[in-house]
C-alpha atoms as a PDB file:
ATOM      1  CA  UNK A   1     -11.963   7.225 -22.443  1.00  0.00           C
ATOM      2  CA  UNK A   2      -9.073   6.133 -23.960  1.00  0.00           C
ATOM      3  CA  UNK A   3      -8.572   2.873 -26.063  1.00  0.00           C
ATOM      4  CA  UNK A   4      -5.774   1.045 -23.334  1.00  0.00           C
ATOM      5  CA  UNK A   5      -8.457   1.330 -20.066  1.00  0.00           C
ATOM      6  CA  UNK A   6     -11.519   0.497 -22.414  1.00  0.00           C
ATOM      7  CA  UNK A   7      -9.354  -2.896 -23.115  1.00  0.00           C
ATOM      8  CA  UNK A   8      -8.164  -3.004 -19.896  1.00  0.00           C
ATOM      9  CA  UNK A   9     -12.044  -3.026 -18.152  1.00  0.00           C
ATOM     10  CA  UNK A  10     -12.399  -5.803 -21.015  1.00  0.00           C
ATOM     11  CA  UNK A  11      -9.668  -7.647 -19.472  1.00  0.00           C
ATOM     12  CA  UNK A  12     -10.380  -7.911 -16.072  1.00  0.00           C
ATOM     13  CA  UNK A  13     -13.838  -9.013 -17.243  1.00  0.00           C
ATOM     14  CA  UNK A  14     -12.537 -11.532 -19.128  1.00  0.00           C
ATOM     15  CA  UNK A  15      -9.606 -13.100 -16.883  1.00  0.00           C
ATOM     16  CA  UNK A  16     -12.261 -12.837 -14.034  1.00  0.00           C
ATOM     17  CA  UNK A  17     -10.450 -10.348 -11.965  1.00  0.00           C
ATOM     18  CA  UNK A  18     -13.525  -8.054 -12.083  1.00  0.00           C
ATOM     19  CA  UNK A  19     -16.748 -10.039 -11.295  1.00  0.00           C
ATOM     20  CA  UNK A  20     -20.106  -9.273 -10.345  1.00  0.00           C
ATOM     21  CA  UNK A  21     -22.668 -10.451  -7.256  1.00  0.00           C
ATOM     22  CA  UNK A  22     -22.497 -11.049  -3.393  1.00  0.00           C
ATOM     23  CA  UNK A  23     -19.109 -10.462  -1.662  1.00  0.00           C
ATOM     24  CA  UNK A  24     -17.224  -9.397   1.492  1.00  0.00           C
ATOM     25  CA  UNK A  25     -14.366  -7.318   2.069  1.00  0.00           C
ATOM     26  CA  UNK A  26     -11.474  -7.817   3.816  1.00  0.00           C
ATOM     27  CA  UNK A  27     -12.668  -5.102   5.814  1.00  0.00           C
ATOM     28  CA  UNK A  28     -16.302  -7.004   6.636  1.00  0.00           C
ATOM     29  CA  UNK A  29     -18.522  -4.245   3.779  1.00  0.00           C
ATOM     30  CA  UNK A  30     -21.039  -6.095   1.840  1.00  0.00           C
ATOM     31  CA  UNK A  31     -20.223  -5.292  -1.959  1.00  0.00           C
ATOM     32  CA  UNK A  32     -21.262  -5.925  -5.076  1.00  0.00           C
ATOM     33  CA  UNK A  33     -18.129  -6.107  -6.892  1.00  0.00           C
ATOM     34  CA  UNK A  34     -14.505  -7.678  -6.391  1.00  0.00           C
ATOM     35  CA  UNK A  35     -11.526  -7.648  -7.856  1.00  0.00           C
ATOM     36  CA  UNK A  36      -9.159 -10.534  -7.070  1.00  0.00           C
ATOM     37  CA  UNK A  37      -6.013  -9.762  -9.068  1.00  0.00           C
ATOM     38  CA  UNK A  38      -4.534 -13.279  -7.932  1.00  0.00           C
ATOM     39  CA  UNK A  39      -6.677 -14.833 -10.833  1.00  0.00           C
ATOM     40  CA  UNK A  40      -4.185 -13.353 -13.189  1.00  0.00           C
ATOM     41  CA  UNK A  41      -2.417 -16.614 -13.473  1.00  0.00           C
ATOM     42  CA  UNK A  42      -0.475 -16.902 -17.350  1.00  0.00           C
ATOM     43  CA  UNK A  43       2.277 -15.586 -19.180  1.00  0.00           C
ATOM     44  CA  UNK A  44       0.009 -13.592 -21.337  1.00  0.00           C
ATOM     45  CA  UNK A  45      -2.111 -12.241 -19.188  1.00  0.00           C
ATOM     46  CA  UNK A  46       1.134 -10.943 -17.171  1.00  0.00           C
ATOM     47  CA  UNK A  47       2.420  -9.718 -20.245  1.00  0.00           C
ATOM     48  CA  UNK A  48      -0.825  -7.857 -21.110  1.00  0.00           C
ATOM     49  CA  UNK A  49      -1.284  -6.270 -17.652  1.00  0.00           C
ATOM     50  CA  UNK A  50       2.578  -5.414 -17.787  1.00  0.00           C
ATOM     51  CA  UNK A  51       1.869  -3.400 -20.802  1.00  0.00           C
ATOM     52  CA  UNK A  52      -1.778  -1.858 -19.489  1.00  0.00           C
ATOM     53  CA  UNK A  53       0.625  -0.867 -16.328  1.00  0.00           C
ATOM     54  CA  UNK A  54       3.062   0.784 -18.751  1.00  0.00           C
ATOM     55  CA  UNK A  55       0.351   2.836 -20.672  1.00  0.00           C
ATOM     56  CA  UNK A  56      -0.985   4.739 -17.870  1.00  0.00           C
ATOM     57  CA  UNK A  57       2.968   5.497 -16.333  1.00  0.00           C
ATOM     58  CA  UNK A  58       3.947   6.507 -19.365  1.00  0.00           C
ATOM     59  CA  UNK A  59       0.616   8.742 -19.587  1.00  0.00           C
ATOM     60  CA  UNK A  60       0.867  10.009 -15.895  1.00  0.00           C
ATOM     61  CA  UNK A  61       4.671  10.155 -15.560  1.00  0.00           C
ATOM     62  CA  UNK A  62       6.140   9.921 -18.764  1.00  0.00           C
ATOM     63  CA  UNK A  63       9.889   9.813 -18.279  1.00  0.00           C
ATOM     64  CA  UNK A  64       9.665  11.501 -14.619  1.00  0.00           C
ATOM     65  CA  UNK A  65      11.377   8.386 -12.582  1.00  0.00           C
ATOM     66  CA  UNK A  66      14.077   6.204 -12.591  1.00  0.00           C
ATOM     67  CA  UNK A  67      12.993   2.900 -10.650  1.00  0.00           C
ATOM     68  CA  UNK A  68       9.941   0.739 -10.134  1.00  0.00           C
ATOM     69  CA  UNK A  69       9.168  -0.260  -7.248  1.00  0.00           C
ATOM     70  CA  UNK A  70       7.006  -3.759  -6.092  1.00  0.00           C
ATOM     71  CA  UNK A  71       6.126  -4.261  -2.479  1.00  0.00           C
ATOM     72  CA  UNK A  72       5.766  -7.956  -1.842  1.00  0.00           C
ATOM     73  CA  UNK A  73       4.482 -10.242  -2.924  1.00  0.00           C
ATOM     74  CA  UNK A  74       2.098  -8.777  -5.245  1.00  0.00           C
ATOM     75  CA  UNK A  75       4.147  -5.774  -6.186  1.00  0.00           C
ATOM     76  CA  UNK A  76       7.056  -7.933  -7.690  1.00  0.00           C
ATOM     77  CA  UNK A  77       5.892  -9.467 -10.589  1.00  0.00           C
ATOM     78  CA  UNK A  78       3.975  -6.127 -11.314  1.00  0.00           C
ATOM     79  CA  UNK A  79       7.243  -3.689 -11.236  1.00  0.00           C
ATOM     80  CA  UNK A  80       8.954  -6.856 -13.584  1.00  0.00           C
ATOM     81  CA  UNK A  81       5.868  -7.243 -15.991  1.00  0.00           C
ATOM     82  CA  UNK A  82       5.841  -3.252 -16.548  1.00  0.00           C
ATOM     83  CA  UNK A  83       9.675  -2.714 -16.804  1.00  0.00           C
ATOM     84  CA  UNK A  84       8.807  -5.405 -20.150  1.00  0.00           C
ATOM     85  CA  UNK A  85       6.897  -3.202 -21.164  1.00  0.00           C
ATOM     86  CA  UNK A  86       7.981  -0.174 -20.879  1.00  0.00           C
ATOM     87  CA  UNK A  87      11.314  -1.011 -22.761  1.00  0.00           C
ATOM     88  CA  UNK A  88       9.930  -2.980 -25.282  1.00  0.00           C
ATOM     89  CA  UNK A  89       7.001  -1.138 -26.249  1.00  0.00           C
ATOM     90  CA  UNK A  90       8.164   2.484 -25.187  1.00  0.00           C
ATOM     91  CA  UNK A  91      11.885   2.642 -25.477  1.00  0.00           C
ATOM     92  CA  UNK A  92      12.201   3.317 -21.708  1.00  0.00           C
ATOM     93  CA  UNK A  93      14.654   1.636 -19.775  1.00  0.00           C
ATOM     94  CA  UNK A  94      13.950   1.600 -16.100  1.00  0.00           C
ATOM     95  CA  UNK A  95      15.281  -0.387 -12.914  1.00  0.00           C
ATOM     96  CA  UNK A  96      13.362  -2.199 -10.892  1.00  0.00           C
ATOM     97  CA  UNK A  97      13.634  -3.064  -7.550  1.00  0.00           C
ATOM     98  CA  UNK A  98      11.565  -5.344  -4.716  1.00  0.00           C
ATOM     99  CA  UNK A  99      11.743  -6.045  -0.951  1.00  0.00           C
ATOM    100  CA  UNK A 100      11.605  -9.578   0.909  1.00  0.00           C
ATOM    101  CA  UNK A 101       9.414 -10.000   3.569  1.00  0.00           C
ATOM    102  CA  UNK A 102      12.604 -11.198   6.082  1.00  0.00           C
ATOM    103  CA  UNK A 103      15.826  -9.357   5.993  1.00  0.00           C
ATOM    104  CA  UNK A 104      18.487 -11.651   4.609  1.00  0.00           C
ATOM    105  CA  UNK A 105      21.590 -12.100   6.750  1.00  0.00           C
ATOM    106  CA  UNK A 106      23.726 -13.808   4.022  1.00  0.00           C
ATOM    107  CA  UNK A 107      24.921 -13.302   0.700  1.00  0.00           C
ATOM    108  CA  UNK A 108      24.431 -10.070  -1.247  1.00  0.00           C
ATOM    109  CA  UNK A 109      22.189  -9.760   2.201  1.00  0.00           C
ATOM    110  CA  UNK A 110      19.265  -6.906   3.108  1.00  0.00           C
ATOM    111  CA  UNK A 111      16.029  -6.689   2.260  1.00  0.00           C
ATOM    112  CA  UNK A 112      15.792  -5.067  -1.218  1.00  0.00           C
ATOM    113  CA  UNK A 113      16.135  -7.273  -4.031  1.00  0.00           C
ATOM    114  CA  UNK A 114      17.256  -5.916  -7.957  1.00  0.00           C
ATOM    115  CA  UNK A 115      18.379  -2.099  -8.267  1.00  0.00           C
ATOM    116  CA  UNK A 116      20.591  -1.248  -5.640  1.00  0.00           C
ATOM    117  CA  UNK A 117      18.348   2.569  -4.472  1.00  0.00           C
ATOM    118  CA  UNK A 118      20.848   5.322  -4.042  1.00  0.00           C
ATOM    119  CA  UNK A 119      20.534   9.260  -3.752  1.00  0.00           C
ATOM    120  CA  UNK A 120      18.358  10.699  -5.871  1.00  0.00           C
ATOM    121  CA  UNK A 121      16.518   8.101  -7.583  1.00  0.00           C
ATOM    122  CA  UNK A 122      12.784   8.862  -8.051  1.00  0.00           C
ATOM    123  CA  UNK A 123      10.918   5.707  -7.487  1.00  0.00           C
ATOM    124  CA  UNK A 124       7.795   4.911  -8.568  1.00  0.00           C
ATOM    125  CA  UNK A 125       5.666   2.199  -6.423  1.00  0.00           C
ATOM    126  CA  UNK A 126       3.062  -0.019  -8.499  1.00  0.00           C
ATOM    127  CA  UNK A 127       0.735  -2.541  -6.869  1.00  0.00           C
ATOM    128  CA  UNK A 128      -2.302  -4.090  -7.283  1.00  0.00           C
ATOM    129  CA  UNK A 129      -5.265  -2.354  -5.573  1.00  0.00           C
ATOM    130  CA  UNK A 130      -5.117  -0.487  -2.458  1.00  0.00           C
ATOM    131  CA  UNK A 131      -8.307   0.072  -0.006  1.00  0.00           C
ATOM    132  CA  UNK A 132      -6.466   1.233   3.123  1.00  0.00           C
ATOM    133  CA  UNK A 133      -2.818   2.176   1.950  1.00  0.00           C
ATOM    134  CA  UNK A 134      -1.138  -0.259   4.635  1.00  0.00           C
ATOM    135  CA  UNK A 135       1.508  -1.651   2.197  1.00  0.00           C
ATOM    136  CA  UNK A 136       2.204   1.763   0.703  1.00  0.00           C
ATOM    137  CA  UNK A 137       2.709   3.194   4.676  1.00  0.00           C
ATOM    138  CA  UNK A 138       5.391  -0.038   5.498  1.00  0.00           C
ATOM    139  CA  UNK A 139       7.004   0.439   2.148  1.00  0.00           C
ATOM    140  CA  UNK A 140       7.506   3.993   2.110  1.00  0.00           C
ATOM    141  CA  UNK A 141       9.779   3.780   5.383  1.00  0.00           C
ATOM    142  CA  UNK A 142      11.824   0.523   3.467  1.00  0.00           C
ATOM    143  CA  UNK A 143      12.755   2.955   0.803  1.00  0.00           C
ATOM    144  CA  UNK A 144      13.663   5.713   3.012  1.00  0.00           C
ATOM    145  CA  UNK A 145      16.166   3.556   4.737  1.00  0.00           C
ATOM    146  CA  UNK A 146      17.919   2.661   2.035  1.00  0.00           C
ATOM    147  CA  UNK A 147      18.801   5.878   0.375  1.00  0.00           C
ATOM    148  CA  UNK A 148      17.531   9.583  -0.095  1.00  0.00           C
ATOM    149  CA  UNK A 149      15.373   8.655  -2.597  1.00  0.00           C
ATOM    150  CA  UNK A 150      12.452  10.786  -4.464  1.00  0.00           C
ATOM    151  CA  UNK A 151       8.713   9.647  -4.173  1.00  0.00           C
ATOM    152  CA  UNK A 152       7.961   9.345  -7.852  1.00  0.00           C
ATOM    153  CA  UNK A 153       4.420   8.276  -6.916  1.00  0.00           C
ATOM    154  CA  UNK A 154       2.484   5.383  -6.564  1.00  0.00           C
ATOM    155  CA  UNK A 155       0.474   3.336  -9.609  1.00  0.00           C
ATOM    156  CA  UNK A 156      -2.463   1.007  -9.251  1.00  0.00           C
ATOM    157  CA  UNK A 157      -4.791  -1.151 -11.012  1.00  0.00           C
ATOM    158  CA  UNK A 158      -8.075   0.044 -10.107  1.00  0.00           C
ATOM    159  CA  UNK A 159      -9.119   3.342  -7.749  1.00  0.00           C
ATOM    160  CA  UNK A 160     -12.259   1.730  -6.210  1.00  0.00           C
ATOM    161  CA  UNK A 161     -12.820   5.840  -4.963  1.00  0.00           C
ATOM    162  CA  UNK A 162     -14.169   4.708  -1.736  1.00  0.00           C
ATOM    163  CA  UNK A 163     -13.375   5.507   2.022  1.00  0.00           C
ATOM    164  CA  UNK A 164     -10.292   4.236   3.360  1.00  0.00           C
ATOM    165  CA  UNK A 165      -9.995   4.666   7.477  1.00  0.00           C
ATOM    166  CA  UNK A 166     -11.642   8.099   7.318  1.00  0.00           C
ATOM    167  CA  UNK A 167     -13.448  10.461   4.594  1.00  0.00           C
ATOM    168  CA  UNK A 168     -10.917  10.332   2.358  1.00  0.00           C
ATOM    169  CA  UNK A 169     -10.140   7.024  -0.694  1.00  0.00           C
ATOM    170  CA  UNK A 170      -7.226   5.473  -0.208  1.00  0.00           C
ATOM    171  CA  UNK A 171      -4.952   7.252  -3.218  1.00  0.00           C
ATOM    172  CA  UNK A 172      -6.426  10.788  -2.170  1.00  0.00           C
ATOM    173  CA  UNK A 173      -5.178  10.275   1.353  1.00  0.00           C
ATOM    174  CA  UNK A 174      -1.855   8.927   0.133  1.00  0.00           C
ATOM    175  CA  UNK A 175      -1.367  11.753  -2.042  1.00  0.00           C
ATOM    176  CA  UNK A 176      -1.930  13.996   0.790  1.00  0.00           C
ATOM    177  CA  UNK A 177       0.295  11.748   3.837  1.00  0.00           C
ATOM    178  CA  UNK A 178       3.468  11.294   1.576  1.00  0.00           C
ATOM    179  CA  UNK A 179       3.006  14.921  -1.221  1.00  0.00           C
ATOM    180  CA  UNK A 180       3.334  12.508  -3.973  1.00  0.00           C
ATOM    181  CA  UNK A 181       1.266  11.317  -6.970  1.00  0.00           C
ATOM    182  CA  UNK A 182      -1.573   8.528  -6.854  1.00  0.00           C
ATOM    183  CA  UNK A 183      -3.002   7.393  -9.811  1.00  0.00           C
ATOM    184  CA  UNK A 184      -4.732   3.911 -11.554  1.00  0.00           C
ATOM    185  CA  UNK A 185      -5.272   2.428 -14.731  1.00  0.00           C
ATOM    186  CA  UNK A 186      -8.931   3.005 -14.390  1.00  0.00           C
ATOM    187  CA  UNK A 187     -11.568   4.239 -11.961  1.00  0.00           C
ATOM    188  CA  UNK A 188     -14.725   2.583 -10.669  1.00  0.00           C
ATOM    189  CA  UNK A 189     -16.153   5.643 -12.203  1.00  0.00           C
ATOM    190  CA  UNK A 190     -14.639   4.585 -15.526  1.00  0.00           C
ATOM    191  CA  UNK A 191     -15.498   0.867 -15.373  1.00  0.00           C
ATOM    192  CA  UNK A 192     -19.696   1.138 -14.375  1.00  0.00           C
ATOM    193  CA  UNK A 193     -19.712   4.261 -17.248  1.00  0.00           C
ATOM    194  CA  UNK A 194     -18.534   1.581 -19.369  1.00  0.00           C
ATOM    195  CA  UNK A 195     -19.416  -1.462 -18.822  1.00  0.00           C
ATOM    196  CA  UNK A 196     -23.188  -0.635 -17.781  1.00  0.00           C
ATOM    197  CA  UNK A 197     -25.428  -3.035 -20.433  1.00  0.00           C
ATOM    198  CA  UNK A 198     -22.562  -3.191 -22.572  1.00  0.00           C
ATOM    199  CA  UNK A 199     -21.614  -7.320 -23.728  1.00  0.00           C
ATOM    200  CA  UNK A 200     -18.164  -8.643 -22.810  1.00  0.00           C
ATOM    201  CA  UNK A 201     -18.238 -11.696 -24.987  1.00  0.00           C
ATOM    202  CA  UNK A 202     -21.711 -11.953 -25.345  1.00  0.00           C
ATOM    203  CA  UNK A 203     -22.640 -11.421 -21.582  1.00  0.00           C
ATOM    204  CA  UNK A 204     -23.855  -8.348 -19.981  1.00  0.00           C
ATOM    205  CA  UNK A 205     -22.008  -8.498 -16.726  1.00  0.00           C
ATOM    206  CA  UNK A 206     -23.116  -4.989 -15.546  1.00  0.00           C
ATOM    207  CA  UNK A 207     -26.995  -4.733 -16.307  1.00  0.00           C
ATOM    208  CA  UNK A 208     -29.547  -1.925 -14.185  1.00  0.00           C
ATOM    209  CA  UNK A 209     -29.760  -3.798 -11.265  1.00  0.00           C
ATOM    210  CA  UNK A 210     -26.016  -4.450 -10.679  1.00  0.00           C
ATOM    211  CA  UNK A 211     -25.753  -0.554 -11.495  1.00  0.00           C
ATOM    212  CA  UNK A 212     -28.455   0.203  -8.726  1.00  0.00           C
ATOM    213  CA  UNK A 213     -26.702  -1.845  -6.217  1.00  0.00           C
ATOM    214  CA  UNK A 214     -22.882  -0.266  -6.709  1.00  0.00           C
ATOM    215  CA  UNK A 215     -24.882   3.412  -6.685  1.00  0.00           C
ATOM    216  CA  UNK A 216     -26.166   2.453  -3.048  1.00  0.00           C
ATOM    217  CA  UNK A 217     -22.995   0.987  -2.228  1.00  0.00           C
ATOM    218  CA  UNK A 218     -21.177   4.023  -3.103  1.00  0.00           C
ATOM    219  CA  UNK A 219     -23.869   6.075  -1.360  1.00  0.00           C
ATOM    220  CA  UNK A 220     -22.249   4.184   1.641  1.00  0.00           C
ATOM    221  CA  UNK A 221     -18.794   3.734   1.345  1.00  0.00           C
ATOM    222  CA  UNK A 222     -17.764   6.497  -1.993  1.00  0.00           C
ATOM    223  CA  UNK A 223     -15.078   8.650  -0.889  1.00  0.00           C
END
């Protein structure tokens, strides 16, 4: 595994995004993990996940796209935090661009907010998680509407590879609905082979039975 998603599990451990125990989904499943990426709450931690956002585009895309793209609300200071990054750490200089919720009827007016999309830009969408692709099937008709843009792909956090509304995950159905790329910083795959009995400042957060309980929850709900 490389070095950036081994720190990046780290992180989330350690800024409590990733925790451990009893929970419910939005979506009423009983799990034994969560991520809550609203507990990302500094200027460093924003500045590290900027960069651990950066590593895997530059990995899965390299130069192929021209704009990054944040749905609101959680999608804006994502596509900001890894346009940072990417030109200060890998000489890249993308746009980025971001929608409001309500259309604005004054000033520069319109929905979109930051690069103004026009023909032929290849935009690349970033968010936080996704379980059911909802955000990525309103945005995707946003972007349309504003020019003849490219589908770049779409960029996540964490694949938690299980079902969405049907058989498939989430990413592997959006790769299929809009022919585009789908890809995350890590995998749930990736996290439990590393973090299994391993310490994370002195605690093990991931022991045998925590293990156990994610295998029969993925014997459940794993795409």
């Amino acid at each position: 595994m490389e070095t950036y998603k081994r720190q990046f599990i780290e992180f989330m451990v350690e800024s409590g995004v990733l925790t451990f125990g009893d929970f419910t989904t939005k979506s009423g499943r009983k799990t034994p993990f969560f991520i809550n990426t609203g507990n990302y709450r500094t200027g460093r931690q924003i500045a590290r996940l900027g960069g651990f956002y950066a590593e895997a585009i530059v990995a899965g895309w390299g130069r192929d796209f021209d704009v990054l793209f944040g749905p609101a609300y959680k999608g804006i200071p994502l596509a900001v935090a890894a346009c940072i990054a990417l030109a200060a750490s890998h000489g890249m200089n993308p746009a980025f661009c971001f929608n409001r919720k309500e259309k604005k009827d004054h000033g520069e007016g319109g929905s979109l907010v930051g690069h103004r999309l026009a023909d032929g830009d290849r935009v690349l969408i970033i968010e936080d998680v996704t379980t059911a692709g909802t955000s990525i099937r309103e945005t995707v008709p946003v972007l349309r509407a504003s020019a003849d843009i490219s589908l770049a792909g779409l960029i996540v956090s964490v694949d938690r590879q299980e079902k969405g509304a049907g058989e498939k995950s989430a990413l592997a159905d959006i790769r299929e609905s809009f022919s585009m790329p789908a890809a995350a910083i890590v995998t749930l795959d990736e996290i439990v082979s590393y973090l299994h009995n391993r310490e994370i400042s002195g605690t093990v957060v991931l022991n045998d039975d925590i293990r156990k309980r994610i295998d029969a929850y993925r014997e459940q709900y794993g795409a």
